[in-house]
C-alpha atoms as a PDB file:
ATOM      1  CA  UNK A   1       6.199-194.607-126.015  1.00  0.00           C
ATOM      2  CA  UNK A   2       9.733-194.752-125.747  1.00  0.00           C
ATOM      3  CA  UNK A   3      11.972-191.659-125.049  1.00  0.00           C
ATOM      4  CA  UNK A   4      13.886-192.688-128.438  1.00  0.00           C
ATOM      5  CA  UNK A   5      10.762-193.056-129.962  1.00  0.00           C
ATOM      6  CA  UNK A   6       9.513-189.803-129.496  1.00  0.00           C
ATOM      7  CA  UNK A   7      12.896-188.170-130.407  1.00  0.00           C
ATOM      8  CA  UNK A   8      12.368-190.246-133.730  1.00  0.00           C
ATOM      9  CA  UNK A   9       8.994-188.653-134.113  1.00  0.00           C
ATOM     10  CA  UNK A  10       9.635-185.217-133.947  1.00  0.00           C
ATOM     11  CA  UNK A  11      12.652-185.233-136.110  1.00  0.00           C
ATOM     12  CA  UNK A  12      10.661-186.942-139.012  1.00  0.00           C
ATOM     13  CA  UNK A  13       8.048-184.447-138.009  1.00  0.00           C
ATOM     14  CA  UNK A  14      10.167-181.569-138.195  1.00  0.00           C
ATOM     15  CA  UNK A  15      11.521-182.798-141.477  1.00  0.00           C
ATOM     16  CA  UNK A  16       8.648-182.781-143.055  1.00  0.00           C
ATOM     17  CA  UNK A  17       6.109-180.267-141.572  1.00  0.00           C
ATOM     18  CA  UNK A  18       4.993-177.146-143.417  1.00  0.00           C
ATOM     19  CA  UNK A  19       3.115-174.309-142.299  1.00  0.00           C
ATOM     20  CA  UNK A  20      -0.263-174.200-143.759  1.00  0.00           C
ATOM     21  CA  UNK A  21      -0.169-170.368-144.663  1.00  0.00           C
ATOM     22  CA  UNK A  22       3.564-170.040-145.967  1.00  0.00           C
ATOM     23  CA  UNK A  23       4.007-173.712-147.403  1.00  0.00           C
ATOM     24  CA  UNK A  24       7.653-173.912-145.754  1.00  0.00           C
ATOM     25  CA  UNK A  25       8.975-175.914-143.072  1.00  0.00           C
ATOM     26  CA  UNK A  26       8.617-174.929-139.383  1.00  0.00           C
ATOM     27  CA  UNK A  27      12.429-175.137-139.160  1.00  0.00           C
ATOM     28  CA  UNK A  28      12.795-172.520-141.835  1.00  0.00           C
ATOM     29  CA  UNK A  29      10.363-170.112-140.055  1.00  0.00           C
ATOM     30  CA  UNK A  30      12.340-168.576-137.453  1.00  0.00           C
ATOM     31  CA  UNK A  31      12.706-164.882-136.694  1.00  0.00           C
ATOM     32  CA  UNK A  32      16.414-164.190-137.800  1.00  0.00           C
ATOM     33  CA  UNK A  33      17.218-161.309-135.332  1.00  0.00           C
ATOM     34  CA  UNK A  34      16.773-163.895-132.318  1.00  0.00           C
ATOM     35  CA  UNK A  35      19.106-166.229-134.193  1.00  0.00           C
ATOM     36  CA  UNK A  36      21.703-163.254-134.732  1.00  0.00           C
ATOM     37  CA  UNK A  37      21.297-162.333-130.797  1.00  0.00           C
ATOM     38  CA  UNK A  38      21.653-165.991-130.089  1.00  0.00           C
ATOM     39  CA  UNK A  39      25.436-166.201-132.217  1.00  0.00           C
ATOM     40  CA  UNK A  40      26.624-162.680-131.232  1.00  0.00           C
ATOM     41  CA  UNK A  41      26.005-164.010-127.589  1.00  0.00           C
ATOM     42  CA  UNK A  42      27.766-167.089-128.500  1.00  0.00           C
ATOM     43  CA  UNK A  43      30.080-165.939-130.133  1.00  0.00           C
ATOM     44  CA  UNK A  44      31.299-163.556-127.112  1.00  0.00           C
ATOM     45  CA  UNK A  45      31.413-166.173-124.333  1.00  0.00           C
ATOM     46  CA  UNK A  46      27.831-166.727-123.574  1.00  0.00           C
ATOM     47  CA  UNK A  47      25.623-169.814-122.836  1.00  0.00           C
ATOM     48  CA  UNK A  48      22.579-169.579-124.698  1.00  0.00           C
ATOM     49  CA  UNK A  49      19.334-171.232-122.953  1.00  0.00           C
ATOM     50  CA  UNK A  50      16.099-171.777-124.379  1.00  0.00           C
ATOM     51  CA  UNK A  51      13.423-171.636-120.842  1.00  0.00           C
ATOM     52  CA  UNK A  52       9.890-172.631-122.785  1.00  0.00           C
ATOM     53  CA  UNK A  53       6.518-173.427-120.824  1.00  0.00           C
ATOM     54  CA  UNK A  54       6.149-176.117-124.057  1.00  0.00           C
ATOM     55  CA  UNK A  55       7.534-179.210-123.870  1.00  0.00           C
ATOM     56  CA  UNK A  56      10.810-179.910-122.923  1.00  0.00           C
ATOM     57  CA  UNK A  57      11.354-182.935-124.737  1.00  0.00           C
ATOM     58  CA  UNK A  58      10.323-181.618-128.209  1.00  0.00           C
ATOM     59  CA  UNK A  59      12.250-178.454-127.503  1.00  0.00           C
ATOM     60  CA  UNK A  60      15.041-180.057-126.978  1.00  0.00           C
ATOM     61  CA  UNK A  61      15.239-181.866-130.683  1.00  0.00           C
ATOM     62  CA  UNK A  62      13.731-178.622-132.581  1.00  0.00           C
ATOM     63  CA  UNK A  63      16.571-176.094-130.329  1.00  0.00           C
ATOM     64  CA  UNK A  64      19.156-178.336-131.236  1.00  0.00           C
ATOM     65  CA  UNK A  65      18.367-178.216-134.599  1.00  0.00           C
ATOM     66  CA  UNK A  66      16.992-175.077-135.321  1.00  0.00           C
ATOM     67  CA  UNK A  67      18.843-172.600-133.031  1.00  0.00           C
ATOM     68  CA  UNK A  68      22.064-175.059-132.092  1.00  0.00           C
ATOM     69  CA  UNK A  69      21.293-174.642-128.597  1.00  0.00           C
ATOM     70  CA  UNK A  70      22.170-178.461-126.982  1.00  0.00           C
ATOM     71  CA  UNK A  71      19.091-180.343-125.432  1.00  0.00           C
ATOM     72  CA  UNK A  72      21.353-179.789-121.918  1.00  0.00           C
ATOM     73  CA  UNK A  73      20.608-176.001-122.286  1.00  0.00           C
ATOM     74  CA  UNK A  74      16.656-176.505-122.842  1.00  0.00           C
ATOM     75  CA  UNK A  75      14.651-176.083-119.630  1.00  0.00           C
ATOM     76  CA  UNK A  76      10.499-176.916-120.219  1.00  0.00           C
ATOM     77  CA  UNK A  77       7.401-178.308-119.344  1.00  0.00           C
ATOM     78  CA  UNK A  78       8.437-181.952-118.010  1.00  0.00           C
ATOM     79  CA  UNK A  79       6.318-185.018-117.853  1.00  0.00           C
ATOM     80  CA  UNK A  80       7.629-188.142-116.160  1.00  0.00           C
ATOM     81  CA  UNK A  81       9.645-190.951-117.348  1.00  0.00           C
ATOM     82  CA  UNK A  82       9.545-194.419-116.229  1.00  0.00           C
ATOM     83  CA  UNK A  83      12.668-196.869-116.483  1.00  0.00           C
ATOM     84  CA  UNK A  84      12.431-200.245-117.708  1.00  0.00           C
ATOM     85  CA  UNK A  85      14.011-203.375-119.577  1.00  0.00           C
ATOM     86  CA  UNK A  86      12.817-204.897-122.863  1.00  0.00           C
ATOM     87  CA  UNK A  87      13.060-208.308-123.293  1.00  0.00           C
ATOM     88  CA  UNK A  88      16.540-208.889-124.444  1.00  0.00           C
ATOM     89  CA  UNK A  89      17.093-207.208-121.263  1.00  0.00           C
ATOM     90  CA  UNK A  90      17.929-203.883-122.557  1.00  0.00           C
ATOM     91  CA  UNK A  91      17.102-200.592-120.098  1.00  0.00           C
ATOM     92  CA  UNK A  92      15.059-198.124-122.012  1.00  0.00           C
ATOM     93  CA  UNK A  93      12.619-194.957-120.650  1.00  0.00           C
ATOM     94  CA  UNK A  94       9.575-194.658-121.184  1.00  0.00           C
ATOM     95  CA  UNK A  95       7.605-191.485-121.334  1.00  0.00           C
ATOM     96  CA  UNK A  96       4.905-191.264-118.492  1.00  0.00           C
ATOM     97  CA  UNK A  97       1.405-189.227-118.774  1.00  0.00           C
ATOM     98  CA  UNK A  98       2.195-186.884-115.651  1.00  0.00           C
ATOM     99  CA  UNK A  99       3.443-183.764-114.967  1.00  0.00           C
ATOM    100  CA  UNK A 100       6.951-183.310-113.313  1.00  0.00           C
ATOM    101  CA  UNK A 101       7.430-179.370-113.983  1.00  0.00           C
ATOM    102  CA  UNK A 102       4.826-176.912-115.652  1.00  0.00           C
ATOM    103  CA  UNK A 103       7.010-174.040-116.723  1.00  0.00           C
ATOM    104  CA  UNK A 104       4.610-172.058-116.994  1.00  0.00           C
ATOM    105  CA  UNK A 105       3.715-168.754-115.286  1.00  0.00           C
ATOM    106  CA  UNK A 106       5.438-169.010-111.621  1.00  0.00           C
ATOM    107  CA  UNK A 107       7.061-172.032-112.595  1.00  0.00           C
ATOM    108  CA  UNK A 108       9.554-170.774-114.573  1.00  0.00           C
ATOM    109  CA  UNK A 109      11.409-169.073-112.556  1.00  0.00           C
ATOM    110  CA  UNK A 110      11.932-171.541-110.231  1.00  0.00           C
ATOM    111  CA  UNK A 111      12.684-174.022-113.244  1.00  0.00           C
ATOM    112  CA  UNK A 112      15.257-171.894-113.775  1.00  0.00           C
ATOM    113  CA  UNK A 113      16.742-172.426-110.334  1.00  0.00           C
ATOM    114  CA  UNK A 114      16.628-175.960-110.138  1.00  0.00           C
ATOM    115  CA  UNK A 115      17.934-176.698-114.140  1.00  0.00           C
ATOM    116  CA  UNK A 116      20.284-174.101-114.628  1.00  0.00           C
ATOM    117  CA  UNK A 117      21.432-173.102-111.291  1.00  0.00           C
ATOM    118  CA  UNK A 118      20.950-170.375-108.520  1.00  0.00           C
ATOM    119  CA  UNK A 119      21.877-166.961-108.627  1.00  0.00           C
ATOM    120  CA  UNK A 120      21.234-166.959-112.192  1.00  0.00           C
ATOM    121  CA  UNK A 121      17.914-166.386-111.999  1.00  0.00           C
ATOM    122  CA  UNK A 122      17.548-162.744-110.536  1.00  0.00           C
ATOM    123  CA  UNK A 123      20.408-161.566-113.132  1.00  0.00           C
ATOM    124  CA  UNK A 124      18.986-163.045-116.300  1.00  0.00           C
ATOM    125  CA  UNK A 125      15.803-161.763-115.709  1.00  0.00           C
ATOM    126  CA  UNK A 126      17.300-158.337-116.175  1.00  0.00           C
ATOM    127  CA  UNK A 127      18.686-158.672-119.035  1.00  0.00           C
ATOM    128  CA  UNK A 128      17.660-161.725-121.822  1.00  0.00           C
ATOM    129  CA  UNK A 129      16.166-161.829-125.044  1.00  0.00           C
ATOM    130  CA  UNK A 130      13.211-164.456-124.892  1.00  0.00           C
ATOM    131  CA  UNK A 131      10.516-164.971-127.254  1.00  0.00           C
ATOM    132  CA  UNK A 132       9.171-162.213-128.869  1.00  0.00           C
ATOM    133  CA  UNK A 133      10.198-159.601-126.274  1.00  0.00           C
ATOM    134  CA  UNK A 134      13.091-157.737-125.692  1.00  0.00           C
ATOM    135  CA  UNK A 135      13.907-157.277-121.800  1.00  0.00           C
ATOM    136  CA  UNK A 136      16.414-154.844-120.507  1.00  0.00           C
ATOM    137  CA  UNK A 137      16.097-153.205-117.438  1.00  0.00           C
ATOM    138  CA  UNK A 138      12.602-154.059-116.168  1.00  0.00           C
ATOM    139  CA  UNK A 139      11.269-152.707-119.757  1.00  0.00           C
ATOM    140  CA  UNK A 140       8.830-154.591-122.439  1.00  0.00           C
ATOM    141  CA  UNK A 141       9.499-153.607-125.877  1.00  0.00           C
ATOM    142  CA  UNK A 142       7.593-155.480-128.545  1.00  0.00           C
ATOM    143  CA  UNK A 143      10.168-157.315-131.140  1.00  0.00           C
ATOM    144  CA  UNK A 144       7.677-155.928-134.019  1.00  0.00           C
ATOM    145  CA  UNK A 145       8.541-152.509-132.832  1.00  0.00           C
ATOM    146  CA  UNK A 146      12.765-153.319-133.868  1.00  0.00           C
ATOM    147  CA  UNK A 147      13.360-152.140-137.193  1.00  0.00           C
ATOM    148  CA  UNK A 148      15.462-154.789-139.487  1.00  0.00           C
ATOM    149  CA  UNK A 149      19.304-153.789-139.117  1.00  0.00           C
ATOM    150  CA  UNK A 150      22.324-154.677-141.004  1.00  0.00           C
ATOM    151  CA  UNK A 151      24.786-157.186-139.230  1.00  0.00           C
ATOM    152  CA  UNK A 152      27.119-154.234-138.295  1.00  0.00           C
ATOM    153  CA  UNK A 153      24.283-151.587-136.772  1.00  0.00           C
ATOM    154  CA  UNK A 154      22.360-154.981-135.211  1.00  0.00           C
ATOM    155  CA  UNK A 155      26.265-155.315-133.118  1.00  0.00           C
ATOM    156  CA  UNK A 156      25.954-151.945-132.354  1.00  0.00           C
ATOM    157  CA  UNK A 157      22.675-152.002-130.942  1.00  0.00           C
ATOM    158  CA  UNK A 158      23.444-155.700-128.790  1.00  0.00           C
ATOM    159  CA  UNK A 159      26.502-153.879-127.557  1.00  0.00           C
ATOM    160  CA  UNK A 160      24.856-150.499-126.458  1.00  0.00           C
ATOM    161  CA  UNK A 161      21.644-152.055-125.022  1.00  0.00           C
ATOM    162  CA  UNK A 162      23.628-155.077-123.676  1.00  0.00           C
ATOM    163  CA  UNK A 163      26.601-153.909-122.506  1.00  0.00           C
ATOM    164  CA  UNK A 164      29.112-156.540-123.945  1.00  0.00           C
END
């Protein structure tokens, strides 16, 4: 299958898949605090990355859609791609059943070196929002634990915990 192709396919999936339980699109089921964090950040001279250990190449279309992070920003598991020409002698890739990077476990960090760049590593593990977890300062604190906030109180709280 084609790089292109599978692009195709996940947008037509993503415009049409529900969840079974809450009968709404995937792309409507997203946990709004992270998407606040992610435009405050934004919005005060950050670049946002999404570092998955699923698939980099469906990340990259549901991010950019979902969380307007650019597929350039998206660092995942990688399988390989093979170049080739079709027979009107156009180039086109090809995705490839092997693994390039499992970002996964110890591979993410060092995904992180070699996508986004070094010396960024050590300091973003500090302090990031990822997932489900809050990190700051070497401590875990469950998302399900953070009470909902207003917009003004949720700044607060980025600015105090974050240090903007």
């Amino acid at each position: 299958m084609s790089v292109d192709q599978f692009s195709a396919e996940v947008k037509e999936w993503l415009a049409t898949a529900k969840h079974p339980r809450w009968d709404r699109l995937y792309t409507e089921l997203t946990y709004q605090p992270m998407q606040e964090v992610l435009q405050y950040l934004r919005a005060n001279g950050f670049k946002t990355y999404i570092v998955t250990g699923g698939g980099q190449d469906f990340v990259r279309v549901y991010a950019e859609r979902v969380y307007g992070i650019p597929p350039e920003q998206v660092v995942g598991t990688m399988g390989g791609t093979k170049y080739g020409y079709e027979k009107d002698g156009k180039p086109f890739l090809t995705k490839e059943p092997k693994l390039l990077l499992n970002d996964n476990n110890a591979g993410k960090p060092e995904d992180i070196h070699l996508m986004i760049g070094a010396g960024r590593t050590r300091r973003s593990a500090t302090r990031r929002v990822i997932g489900r977890c809050w990190i700051h300062q070497g401590r875990r604190r469950p998302a399900a634990t953070t009470k909902r906030l207003d917009r003004h109180q949720h700044e607060e709280r980025l600015e105090r915990n974050f240090r903007l």
